[in-house]
Protein backbone atom coordinates (compact mmCIF):
# COMPACT_ATOMS: atom_id res chain seq x y z
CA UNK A 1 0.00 0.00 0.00
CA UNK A 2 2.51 2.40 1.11
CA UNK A 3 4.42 1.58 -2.60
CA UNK A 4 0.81 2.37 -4.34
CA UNK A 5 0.34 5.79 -2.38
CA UNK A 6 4.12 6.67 -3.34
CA UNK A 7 5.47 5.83 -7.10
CA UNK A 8 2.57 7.65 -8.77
CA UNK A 9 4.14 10.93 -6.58
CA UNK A 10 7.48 10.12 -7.69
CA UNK A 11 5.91 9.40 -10.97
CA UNK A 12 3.97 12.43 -11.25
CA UNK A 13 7.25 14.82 -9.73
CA UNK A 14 9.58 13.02 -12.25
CA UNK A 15 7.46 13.65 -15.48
CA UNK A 16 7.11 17.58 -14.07
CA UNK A 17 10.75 17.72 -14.08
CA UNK A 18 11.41 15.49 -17.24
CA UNK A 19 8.80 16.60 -19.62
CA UNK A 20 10.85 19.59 -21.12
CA UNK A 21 12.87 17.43 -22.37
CA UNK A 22 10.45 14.66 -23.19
CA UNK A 23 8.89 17.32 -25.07
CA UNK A 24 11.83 18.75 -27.16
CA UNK A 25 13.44 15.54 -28.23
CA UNK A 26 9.89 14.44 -29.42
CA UNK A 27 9.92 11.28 -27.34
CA UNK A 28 7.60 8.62 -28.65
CA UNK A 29 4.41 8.38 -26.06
CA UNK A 30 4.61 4.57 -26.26
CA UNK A 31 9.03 4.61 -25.16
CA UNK A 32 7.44 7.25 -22.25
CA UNK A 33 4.68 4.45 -20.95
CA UNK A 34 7.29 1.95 -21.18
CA UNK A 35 10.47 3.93 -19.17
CA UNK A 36 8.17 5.02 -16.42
CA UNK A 37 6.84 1.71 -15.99
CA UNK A 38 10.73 0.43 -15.71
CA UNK A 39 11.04 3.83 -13.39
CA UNK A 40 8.33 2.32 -10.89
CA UNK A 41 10.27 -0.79 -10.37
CA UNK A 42 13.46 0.38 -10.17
CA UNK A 43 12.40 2.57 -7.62
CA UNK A 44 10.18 0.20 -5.90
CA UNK A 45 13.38 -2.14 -5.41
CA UNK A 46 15.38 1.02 -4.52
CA UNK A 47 13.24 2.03 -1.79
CA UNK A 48 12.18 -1.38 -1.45
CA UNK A 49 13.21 -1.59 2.96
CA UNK A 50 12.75 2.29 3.91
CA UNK A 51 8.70 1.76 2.60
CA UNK A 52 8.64 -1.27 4.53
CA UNK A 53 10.15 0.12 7.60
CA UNK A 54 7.70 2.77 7.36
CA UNK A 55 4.73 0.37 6.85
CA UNK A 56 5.55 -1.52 9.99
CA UNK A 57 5.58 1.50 11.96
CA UNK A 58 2.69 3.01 10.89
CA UNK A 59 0.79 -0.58 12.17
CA UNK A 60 2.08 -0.84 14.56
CA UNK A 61 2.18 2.32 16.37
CA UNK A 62 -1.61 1.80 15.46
CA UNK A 63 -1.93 -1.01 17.69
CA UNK A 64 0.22 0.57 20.29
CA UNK A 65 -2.10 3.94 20.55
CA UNK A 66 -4.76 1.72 20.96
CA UNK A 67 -3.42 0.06 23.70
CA UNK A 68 -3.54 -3.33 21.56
CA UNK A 69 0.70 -4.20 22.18
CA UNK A 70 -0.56 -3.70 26.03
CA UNK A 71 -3.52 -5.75 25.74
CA UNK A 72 -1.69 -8.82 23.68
CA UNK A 73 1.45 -9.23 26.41
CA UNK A 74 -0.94 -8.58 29.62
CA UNK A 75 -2.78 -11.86 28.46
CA UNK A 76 0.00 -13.58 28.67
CA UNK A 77 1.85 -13.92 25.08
CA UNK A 78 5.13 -13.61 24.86
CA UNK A 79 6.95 -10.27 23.10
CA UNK A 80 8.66 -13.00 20.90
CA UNK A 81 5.44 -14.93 19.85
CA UNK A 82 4.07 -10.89 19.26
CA UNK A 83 6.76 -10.51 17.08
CA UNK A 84 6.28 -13.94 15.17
CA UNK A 85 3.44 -12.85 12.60
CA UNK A 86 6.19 -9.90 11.53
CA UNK A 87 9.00 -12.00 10.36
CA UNK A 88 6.79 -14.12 8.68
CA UNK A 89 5.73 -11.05 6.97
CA UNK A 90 9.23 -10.15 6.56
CA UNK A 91 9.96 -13.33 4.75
CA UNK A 92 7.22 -12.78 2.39
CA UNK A 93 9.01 -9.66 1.70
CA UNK A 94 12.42 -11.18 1.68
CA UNK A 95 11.45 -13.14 -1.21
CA UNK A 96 9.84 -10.78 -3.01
CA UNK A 97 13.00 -8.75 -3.27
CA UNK A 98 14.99 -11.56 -4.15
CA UNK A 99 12.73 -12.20 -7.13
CA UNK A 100 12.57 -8.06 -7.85
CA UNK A 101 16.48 -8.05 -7.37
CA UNK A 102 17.38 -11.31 -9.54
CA UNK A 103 14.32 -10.61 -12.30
CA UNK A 104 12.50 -7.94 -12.68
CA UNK A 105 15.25 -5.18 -11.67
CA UNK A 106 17.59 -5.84 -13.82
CA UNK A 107 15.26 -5.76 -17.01
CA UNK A 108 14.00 -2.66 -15.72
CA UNK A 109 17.41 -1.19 -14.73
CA UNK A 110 18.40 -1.46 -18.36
CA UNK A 111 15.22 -0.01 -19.88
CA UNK A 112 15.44 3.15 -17.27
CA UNK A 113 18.67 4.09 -18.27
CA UNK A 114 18.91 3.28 -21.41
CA UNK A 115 16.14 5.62 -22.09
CA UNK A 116 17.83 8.43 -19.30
CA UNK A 117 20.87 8.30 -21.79
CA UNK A 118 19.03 8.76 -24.99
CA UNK A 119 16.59 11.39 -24.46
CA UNK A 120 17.34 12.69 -20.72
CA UNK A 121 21.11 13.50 -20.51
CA UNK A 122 22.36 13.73 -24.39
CA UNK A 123 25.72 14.58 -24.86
CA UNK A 124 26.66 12.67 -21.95
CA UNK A 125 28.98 9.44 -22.11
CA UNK A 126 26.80 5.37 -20.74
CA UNK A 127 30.43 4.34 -20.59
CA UNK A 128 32.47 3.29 -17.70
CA UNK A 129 35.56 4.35 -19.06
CA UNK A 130 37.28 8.17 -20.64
CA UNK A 131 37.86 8.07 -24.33
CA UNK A 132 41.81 7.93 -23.85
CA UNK A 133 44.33 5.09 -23.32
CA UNK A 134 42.10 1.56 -23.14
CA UNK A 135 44.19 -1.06 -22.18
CA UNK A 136 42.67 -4.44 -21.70
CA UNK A 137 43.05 -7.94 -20.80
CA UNK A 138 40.28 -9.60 -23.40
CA UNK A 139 41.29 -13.28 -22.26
CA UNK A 140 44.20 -15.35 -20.90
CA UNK A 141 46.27 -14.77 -24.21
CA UNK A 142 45.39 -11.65 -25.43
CA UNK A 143 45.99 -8.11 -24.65
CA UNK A 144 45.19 -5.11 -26.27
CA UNK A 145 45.71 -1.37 -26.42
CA UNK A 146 43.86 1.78 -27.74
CA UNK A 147 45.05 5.66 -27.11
CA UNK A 148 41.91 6.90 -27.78
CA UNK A 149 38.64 5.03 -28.57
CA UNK A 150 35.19 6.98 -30.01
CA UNK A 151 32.44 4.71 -28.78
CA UNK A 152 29.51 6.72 -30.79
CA UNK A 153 31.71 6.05 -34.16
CA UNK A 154 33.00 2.90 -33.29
CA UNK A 155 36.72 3.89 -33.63
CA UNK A 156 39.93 3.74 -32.40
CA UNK A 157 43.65 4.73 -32.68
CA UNK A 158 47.20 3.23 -32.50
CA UNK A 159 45.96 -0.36 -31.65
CA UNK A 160 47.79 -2.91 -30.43
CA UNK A 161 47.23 -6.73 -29.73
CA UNK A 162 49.62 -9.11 -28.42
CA UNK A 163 48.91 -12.78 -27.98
CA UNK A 164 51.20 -14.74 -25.28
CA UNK A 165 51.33 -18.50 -25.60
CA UNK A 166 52.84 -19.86 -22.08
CA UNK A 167 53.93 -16.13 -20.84
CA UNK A 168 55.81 -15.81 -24.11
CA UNK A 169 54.88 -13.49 -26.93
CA UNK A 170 53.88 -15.31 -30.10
CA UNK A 171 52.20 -12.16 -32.34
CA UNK A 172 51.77 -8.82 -31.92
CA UNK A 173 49.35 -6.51 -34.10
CA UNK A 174 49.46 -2.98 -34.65
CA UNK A 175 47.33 -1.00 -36.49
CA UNK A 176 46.78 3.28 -36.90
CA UNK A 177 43.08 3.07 -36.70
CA UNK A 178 40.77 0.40 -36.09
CA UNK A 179 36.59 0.51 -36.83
CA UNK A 180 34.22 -2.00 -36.27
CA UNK A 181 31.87 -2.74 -38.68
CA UNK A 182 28.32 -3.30 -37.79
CA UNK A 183 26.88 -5.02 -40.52
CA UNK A 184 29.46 -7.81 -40.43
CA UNK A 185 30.77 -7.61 -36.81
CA UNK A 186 34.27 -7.40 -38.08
CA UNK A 187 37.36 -4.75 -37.37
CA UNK A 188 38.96 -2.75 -40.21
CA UNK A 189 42.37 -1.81 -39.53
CA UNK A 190 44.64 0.23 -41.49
CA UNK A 191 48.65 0.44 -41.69
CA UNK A 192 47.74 -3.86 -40.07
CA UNK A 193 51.01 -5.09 -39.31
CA UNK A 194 51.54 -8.60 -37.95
CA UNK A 195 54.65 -9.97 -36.21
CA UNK A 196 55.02 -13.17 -35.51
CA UNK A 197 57.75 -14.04 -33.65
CA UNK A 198 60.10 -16.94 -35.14
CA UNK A 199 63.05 -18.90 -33.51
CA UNK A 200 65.57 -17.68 -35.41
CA UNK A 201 63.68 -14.89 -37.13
CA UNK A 202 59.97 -12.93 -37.11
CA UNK A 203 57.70 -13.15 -39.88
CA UNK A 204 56.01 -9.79 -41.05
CA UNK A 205 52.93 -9.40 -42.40
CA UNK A 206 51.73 -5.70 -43.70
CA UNK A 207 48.64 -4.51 -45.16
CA UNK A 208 47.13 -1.21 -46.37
CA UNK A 209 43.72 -2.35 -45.02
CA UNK A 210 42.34 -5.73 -43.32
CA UNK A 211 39.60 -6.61 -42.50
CA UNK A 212 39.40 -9.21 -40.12
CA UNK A 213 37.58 -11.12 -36.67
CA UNK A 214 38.66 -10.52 -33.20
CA UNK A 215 37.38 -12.23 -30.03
CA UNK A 216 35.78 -8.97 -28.54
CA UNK A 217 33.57 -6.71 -29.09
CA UNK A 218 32.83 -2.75 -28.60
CA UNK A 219 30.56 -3.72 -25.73
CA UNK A 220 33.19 -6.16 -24.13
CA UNK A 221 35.73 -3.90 -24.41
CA UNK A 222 34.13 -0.63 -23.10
CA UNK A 223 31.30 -1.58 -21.54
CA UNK A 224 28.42 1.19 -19.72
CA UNK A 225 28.67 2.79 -16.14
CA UNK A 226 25.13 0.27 -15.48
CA UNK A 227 26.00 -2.89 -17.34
CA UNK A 228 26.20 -4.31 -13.28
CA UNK A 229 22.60 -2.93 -13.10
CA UNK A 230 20.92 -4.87 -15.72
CA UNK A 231 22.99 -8.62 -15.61
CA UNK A 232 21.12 -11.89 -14.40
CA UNK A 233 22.96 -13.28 -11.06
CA UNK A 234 24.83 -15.66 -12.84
CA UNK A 235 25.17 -13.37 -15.63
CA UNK A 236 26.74 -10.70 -13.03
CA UNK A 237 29.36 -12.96 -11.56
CA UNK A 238 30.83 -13.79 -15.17
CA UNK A 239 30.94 -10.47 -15.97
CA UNK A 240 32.59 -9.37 -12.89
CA UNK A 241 35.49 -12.25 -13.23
CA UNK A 242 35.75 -10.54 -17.25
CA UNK A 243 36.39 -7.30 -16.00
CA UNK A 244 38.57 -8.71 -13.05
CA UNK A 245 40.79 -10.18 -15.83
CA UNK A 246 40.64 -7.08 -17.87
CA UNK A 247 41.53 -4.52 -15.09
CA UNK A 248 38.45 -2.83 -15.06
CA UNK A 249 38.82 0.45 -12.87
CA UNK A 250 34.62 0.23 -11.83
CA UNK A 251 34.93 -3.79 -10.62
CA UNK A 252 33.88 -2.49 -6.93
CA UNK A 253 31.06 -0.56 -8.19
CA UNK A 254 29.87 -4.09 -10.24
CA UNK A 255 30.89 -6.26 -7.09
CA UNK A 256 28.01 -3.90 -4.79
CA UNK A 257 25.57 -4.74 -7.09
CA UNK A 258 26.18 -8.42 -7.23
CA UNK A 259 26.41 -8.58 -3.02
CA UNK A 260 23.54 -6.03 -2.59
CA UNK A 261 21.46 -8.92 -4.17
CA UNK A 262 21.96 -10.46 -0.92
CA UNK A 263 21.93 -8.25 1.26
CA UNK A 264 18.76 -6.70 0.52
CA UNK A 265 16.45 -9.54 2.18
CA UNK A 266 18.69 -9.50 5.03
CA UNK A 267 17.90 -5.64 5.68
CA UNK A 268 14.08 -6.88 5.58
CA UNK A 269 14.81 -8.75 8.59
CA UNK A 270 16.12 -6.28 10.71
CA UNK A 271 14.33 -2.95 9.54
CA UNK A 272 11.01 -4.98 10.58
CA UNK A 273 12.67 -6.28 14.02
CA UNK A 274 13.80 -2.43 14.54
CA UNK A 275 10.39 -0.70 13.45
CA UNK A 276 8.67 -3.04 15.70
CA UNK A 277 10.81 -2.58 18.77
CA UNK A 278 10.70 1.57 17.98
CA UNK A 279 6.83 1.58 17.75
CA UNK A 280 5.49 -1.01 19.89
CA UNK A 281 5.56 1.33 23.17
CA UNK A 282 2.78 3.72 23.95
CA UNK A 283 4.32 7.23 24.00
CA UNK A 284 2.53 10.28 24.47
CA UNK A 285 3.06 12.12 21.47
CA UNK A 286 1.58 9.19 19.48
CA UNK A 287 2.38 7.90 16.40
CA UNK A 288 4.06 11.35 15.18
CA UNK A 289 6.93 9.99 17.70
CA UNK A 290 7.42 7.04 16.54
CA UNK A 291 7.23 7.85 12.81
CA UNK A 292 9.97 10.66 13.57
CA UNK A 293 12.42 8.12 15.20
CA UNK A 294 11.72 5.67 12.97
CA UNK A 295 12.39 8.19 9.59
CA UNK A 296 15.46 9.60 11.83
CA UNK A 297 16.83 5.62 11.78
CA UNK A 298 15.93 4.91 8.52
CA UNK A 299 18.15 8.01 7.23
CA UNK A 300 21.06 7.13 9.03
CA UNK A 301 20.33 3.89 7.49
CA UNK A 302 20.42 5.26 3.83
CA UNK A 303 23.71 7.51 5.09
CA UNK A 304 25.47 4.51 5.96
CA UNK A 305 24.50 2.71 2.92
CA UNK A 306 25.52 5.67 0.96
CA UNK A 307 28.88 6.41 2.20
CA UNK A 308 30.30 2.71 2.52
CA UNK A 309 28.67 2.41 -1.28
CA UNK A 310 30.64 5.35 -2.63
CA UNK A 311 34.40 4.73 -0.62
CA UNK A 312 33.80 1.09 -1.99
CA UNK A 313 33.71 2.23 -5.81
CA UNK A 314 36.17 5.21 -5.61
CA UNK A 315 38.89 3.22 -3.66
CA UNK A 316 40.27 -0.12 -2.38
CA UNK A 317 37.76 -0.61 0.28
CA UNK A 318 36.05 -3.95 0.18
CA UNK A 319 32.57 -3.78 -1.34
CA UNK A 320 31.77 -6.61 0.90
CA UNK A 321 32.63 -5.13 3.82
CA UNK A 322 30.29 -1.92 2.28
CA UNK A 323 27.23 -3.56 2.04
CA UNK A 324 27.55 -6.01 4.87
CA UNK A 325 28.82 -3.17 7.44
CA UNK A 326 25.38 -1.14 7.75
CA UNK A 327 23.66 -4.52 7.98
CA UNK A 328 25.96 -5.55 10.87
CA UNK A 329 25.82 -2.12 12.83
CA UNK A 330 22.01 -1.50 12.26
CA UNK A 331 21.44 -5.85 13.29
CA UNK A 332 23.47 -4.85 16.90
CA UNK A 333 21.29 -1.93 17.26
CA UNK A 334 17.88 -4.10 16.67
CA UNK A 335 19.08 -6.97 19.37
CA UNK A 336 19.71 -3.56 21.89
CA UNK A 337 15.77 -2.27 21.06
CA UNK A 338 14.63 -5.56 20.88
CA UNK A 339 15.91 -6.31 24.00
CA UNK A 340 14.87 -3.32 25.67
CA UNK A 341 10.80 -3.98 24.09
CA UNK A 342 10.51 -6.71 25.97
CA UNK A 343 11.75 -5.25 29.31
């Protein structure tokens, strides 16, 4: 309910602030209906525990103003049996997420930006990476190298690939200017040189211009800022171990989307034990109170989330530890208020 009363605000306050645009690059009404139905479950699996934690408060602070919590404990049921209808809710909701998170987000992760990049922030750059000096790991023999690479045109200068056979180089080749072609999936280079390297002496191989297969491709080799965002689990993990190999500058940013998966239904658990510790007491300025503390937690909450997130993708601090660390901190402080509910 709380998700219903919500996304068609965030709906309505996105379109009001999108619809200039919308509007000037002459968006097609059908690509609208679609991107702000991927915008409602991305967001929905964004805000996916804060609407929750807010849902159990409101309830239960219900139940608490009218004396209900007072009423169920007095007759003699434990705080703990009390509790045990909410995690069963919670794991309802737990597995919900897992399905959004595995399924439905990513699909819709991919749709929402792709469309944010085509008509929302032109003449800004989907890719992880600046246009100058790629320099790549493609697989366990091959390297390759680019000083400057336009993804919109599909082309690149000064390439190089060297193949190593047993940690020694077998061929290496250069090129001025490489371009894929689209309609064949091949690379054109020009000035192609080849050397392969002999026993006693290398064998050359120059061209004007060749045409020819390679085992990547543009996406492979640059691939977009939210490529994480939109990759089945399994999916994820493969393309995390690519990028590993590769030397991929944004693998922590990939690696918090692939434990976030996880960590998500875990958060369920302990934003419902914490909302229903906060708001099960009777206090005298009602549920006002309790909705205040409980948005003041669930800020700190998001802060934490927020700050671990970004140290984890701009430096060498363990995305693990990122994701995990507000779940750990925020899981002491529900035993404490759980604790303290019962007395």
């Amino acid at each position: 309910m709380m998700l219903l009363l919500f996304i068609p605000i965030g709906i309505t306050v996105h379109l009001a602030e999108k619809i200039g645009k919308i509007l000037e690059n002459e968006v097609p009404i059908g690509e609208v209906l679609i991107y702000f139905y991927d915008f409602t479950i991305y967001f929905a699996h964004l805000l996916f525990p804060l609407f929750l934690f807010l849902s159990v408060i409101w309830f239960t602070s219900k139940l608490a103003n009218n004396t209900e919590v007072i009423a169920f404990l007095s007759s003699g049921v434990s705080f703990s049996r009390f509790l045990r209808p909410y995690l069963i809710g919670a794991t309802v909701v737990a597995i919900l997420s897992i399905l959004l998170g595995l399924f439905l987000a990513p699909k819709a992760s991919e749709g929402f930006n792709d469309f944010t990049y085509k008509y929302l922030k032109k003449g800004k750059t989907a890719f992880e990476d600046t246009d100058q000096n790629v320099f790549r790991q493609i697989n366990d023999n091959d390297m390759i190298y680019v000083s400057s690479f336009d993804v919109a045109n599909k082309n690149g200068s000064n390439f190089t690939l060297e193949h190593f056979e047993k940690n020694k180089l077998k061929y290496k080749i250069t090129a001025n200017n490489i371009r894929y072609i689209e309609e064949d999936t091949t690379y054109r280079l020009t000035n192609y040189v080849k050397r392969t390297i002999g026993d006693n002496e290398d064998v050359l191989e120059i061209e004007q211009t060749k045409d020819t297969l390679f085992a990547f491709d543009v996406d492979d080799l640059i691939p977009v800022i939210y490529a994480a965002e939109t990759k089945m689990y399994g999916d994820l993990k493969q393309f995390i171990e690519k990028e590993e190999a590769r030397g991929s500058s944004n693998v922590g940013r990939f690696k918090l989307v692939l434990y976030r998966k996880w960590s998500l239904p875990v958060s369920v658990y302990i934003l419902t034990i914490i909302a229903v510790a906060v708001s099960s007491i009777k206090r005298r300025g009602g549920m006002g109170v309790n909705l205040a503390v409980g948005i003041c937690i669930a800020m700190v909450f998001v802060f934490f989330d927020k700050i671990f997130g970004v140290m984890a993708e701009q430096s060498d601090f363990s995305p693990l530890i990122a994701v995990w660390f507000p779940n750990v901190i925020f899981g002491i402080l529900a035993i404490f208020l759980l604790r303290n509910a019962k007395r």
